[in-house]
C-alpha atoms as a PDB file:
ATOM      1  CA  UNK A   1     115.514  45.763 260.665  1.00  0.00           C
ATOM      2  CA  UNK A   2     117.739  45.788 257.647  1.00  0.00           C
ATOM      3  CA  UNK A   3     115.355  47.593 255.482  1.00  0.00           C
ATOM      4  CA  UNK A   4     115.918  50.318 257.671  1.00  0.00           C
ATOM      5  CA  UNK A   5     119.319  51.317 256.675  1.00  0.00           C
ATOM      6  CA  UNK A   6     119.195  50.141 253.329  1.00  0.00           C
ATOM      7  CA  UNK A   7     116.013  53.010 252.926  1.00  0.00           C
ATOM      8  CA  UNK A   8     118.407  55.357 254.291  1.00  0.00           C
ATOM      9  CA  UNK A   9     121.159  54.465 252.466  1.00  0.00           C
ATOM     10  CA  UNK A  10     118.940  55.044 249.148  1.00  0.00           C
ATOM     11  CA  UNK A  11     117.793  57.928 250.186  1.00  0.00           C
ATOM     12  CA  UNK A  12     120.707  59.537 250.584  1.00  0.00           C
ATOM     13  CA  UNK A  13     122.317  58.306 247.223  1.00  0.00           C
ATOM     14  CA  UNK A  14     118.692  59.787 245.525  1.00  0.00           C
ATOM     15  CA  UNK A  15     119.808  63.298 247.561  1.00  0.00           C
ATOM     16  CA  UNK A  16     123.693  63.464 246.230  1.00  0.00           C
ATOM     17  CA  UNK A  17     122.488  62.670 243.119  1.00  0.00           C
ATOM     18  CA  UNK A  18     120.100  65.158 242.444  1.00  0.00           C
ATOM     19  CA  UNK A  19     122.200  67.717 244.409  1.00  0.00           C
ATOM     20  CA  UNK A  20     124.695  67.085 241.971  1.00  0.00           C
ATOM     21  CA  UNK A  21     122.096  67.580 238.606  1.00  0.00           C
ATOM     22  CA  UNK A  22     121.929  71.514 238.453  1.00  0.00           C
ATOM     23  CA  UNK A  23     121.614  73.212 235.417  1.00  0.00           C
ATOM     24  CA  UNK A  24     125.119  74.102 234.677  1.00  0.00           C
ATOM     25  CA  UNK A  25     126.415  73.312 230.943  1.00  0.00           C
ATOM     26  CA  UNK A  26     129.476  72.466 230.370  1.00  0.00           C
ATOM     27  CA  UNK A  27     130.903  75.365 228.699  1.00  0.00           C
ATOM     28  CA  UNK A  28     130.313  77.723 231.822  1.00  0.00           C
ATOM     29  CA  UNK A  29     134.019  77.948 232.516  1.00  0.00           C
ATOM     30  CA  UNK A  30     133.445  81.963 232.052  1.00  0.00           C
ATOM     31  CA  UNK A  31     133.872  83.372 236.137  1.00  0.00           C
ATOM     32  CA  UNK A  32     130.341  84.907 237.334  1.00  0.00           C
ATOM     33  CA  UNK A  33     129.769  88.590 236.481  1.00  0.00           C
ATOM     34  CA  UNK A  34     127.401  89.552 238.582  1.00  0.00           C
ATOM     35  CA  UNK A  35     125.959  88.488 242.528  1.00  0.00           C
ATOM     36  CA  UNK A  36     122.286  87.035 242.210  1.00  0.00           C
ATOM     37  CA  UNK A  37     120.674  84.221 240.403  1.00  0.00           C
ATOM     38  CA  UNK A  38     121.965  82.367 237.994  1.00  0.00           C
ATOM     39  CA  UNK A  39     119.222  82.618 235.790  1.00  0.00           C
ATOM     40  CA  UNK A  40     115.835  84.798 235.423  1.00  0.00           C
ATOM     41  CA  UNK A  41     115.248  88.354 234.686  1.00  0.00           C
ATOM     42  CA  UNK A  42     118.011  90.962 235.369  1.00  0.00           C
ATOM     43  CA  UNK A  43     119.986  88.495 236.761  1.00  0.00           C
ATOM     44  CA  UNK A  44     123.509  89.645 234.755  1.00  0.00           C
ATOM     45  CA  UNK A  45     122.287  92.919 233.231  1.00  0.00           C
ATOM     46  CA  UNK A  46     123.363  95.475 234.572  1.00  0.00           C
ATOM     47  CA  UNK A  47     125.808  93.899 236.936  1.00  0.00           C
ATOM     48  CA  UNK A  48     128.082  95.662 239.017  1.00  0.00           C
ATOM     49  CA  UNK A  49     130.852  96.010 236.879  1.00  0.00           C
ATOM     50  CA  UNK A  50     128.797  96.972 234.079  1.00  0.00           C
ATOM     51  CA  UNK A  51     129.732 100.407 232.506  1.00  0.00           C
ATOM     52  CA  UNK A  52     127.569 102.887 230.506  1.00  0.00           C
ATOM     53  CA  UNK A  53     128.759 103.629 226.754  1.00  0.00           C
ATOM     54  CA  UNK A  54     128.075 107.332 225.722  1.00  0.00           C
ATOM     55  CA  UNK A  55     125.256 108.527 223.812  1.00  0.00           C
ATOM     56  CA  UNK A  56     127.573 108.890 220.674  1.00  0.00           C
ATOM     57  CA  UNK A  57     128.819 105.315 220.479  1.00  0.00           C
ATOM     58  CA  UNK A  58     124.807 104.162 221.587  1.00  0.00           C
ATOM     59  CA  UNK A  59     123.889 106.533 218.496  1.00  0.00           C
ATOM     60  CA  UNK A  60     126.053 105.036 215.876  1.00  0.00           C
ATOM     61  CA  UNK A  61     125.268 100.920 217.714  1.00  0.00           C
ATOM     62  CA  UNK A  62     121.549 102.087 216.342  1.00  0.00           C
ATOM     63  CA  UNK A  63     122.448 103.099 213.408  1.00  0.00           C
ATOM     64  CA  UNK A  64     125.091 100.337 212.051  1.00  0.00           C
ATOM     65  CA  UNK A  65     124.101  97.389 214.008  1.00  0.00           C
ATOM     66  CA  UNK A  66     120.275  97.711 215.138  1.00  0.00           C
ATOM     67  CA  UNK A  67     118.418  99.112 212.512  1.00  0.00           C
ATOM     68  CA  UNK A  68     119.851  96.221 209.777  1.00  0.00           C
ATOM     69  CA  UNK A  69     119.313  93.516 212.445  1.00  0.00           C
ATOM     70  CA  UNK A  70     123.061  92.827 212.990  1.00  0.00           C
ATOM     71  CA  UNK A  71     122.581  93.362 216.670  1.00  0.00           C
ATOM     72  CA  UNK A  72     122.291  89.381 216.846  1.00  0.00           C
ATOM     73  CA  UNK A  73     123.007  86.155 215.923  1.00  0.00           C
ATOM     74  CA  UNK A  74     121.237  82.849 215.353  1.00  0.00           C
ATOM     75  CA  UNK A  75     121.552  79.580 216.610  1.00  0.00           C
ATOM     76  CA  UNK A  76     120.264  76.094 215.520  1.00  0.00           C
ATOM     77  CA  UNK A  77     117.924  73.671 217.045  1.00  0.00           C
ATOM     78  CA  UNK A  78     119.158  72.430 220.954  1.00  0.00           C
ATOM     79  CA  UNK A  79     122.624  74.141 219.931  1.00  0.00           C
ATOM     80  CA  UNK A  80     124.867  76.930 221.498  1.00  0.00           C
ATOM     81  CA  UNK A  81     127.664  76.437 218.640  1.00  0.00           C
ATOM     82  CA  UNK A  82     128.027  79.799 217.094  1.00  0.00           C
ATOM     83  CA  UNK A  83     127.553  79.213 213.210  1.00  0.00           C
ATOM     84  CA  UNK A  84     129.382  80.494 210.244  1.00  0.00           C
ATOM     85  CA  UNK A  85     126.998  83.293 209.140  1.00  0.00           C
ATOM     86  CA  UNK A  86     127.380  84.529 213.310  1.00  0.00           C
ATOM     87  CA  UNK A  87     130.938  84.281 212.975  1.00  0.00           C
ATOM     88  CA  UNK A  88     130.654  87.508 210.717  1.00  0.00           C
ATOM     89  CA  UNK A  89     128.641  89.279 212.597  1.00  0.00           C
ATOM     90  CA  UNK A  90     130.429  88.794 215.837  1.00  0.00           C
ATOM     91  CA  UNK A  91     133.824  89.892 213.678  1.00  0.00           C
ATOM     92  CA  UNK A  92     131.887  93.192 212.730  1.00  0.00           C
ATOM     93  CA  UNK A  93     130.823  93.532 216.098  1.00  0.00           C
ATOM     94  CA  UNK A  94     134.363  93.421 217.425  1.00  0.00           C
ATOM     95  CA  UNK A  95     135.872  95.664 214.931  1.00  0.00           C
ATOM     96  CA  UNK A  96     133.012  98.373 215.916  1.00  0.00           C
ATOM     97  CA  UNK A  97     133.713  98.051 219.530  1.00  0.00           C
ATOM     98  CA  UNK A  98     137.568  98.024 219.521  1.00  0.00           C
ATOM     99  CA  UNK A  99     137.377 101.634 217.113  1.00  0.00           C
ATOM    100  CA  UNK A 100     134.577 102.712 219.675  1.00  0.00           C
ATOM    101  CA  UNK A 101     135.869 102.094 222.969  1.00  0.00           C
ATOM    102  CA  UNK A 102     132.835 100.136 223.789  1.00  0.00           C
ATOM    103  CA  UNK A 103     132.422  99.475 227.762  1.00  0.00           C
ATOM    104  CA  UNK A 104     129.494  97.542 228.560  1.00  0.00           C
ATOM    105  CA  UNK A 105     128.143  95.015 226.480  1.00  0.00           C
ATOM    106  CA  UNK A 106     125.001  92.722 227.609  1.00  0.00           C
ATOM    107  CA  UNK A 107     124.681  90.035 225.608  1.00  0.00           C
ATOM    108  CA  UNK A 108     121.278  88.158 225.755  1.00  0.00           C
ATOM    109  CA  UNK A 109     120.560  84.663 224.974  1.00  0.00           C
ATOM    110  CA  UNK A 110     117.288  83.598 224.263  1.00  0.00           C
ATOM    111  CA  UNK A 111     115.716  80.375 223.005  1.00  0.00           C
ATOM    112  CA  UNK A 112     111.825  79.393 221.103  1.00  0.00           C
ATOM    113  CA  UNK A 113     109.198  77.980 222.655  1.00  0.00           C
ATOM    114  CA  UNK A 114     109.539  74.595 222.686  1.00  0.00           C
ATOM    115  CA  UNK A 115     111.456  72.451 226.249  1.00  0.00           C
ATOM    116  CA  UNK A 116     110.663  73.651 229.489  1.00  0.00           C
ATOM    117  CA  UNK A 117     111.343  77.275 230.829  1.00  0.00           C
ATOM    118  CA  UNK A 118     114.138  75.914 233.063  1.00  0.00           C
ATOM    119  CA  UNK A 119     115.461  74.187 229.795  1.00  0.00           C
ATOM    120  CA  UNK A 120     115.677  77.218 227.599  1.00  0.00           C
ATOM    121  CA  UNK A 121     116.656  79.284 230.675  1.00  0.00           C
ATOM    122  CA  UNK A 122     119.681  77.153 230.726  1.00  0.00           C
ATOM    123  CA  UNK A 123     119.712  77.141 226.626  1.00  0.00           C
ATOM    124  CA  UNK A 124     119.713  81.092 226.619  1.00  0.00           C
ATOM    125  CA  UNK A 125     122.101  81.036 229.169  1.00  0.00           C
ATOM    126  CA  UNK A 126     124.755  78.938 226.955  1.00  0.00           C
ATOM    127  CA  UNK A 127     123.923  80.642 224.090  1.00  0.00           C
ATOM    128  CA  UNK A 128     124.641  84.243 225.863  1.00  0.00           C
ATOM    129  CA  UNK A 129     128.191  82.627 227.142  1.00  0.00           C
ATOM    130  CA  UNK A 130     128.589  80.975 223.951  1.00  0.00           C
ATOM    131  CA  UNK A 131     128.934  84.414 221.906  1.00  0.00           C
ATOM    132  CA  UNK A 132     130.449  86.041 225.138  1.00  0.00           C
ATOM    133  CA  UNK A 133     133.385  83.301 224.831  1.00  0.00           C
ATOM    134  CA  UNK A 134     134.007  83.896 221.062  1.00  0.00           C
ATOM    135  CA  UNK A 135     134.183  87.849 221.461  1.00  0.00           C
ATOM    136  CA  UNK A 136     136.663  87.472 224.522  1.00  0.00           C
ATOM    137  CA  UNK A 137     138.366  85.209 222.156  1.00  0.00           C
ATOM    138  CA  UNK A 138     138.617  87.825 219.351  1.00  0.00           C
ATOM    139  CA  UNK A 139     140.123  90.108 222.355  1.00  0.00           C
ATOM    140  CA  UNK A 140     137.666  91.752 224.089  1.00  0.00           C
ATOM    141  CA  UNK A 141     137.919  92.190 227.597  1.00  0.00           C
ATOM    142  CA  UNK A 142     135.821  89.719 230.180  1.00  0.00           C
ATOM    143  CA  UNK A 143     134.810  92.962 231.986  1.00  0.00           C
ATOM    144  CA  UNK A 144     133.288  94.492 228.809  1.00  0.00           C
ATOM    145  CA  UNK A 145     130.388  91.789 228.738  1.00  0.00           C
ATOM    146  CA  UNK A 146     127.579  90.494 230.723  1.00  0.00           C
ATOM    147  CA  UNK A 147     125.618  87.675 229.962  1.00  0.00           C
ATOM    148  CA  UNK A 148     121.484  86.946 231.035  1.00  0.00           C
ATOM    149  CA  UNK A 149     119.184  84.385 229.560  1.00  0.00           C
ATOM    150  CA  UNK A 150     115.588  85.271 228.700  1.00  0.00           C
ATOM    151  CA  UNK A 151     114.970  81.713 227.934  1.00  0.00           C
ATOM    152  CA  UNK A 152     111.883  81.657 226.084  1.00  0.00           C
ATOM    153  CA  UNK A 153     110.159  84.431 227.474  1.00  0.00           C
ATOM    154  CA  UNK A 154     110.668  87.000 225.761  1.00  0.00           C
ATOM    155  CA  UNK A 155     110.097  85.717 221.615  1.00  0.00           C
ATOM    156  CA  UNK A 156     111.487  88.504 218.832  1.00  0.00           C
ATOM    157  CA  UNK A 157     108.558  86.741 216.355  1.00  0.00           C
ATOM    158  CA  UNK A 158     104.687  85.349 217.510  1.00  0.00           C
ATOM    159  CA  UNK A 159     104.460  82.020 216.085  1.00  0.00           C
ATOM    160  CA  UNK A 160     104.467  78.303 216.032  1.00  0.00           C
ATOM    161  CA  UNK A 161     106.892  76.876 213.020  1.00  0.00           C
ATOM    162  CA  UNK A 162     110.168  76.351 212.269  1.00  0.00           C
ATOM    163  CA  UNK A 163     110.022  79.966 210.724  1.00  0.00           C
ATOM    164  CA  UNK A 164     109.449  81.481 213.814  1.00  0.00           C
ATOM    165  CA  UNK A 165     111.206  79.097 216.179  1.00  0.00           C
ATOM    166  CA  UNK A 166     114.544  79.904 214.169  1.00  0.00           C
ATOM    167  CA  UNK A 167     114.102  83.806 214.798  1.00  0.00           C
ATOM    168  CA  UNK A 168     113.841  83.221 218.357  1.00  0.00           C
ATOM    169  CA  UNK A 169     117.005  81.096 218.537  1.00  0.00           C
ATOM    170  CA  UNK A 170     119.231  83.778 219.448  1.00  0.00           C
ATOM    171  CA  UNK A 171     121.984  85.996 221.074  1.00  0.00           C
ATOM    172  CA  UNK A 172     121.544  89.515 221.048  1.00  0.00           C
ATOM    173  CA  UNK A 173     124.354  92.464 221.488  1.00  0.00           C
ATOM    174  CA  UNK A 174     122.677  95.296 223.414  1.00  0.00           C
ATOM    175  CA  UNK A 175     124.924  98.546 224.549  1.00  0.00           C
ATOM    176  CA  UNK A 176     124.826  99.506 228.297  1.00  0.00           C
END
């Protein structure tokens, strides 16, 4: 009769505890910006305080940022730390949008192949706040950005080495 409740007991500890082990990193301090999933395709993009840029600011984004690849950032193995060489980047980005009066920003966070989708889901997802976090700290407005992780799904380079992995570690800037 005692194994009884001690089966229930256990049961319900299993239950809290995997209640409690989401996929939430530490750094998400950054408020929600959108209603929906957490995670998965269009989740953030495009949320509903997300506000077009004209075709003149989109025009020069191509132009300055896009066509040299300066549109994104890397990131190392397992890591949403933004690194040194992003750090420029993310300054240049700034400087463009302040000038530009830049209104919607989506930034996407992306990871390579290797883990499980809902691990690089999460990954992208940290990386995306991670640069989102820096450019609020360089004084961009929280309402400016949206975040969305693509996980692993959707690779910039086909491939299977390190060469390709670290293209795919990423955060990208893209103009709404």
């Amino acid at each position: 009769m005692t194994k009884l409740p001690m089966k229930a007991g256990l049961l319900a500890a299993v239950a809290a505890l995997s209640a409690c082990s989401c996929l939430k990193s530490p750094d998400l301090d950054v408020a929600p910006v959108a209603q929906g999933s957490k995670y998965g395709a269009g989740a953030y993009a495009g949320g509903a305080g997300a506000k077009a840029n004209n075709a003149d600011v989109k025009s020069m984004y191509q132009q300055q940022f896009v066509a040299g690849g300066f549109d994104r950032v890397y990131f190392d193995y397992d890591s949403a730390a933004i690194r040194s060489d992003a750090e420029a980047t993310l300054n240049k980005f700034h400087t463009f949008a302040a000038a530009n009066n830049v209104n919607g920003v989506t930034v996407e966070g992306h990871a390579d192949e290797r883990g499980t989708r809902e691990y690089n889901l999460a990954l992208g997802d940290r990386r995306a706040v991670s640069v989102k976090k820096y450019l609020i700290g360089l004084g961009m407005q929280p309402g400016q950005l949206t975040t969305i992780s693509y996980g692993k799904e959707r690779p910039a380079v086909d491939g299977h080495d390190e060469s390709a992995w670290a293209k795919n570690r990423r955060g990208v800037l893209v103009l709404q």
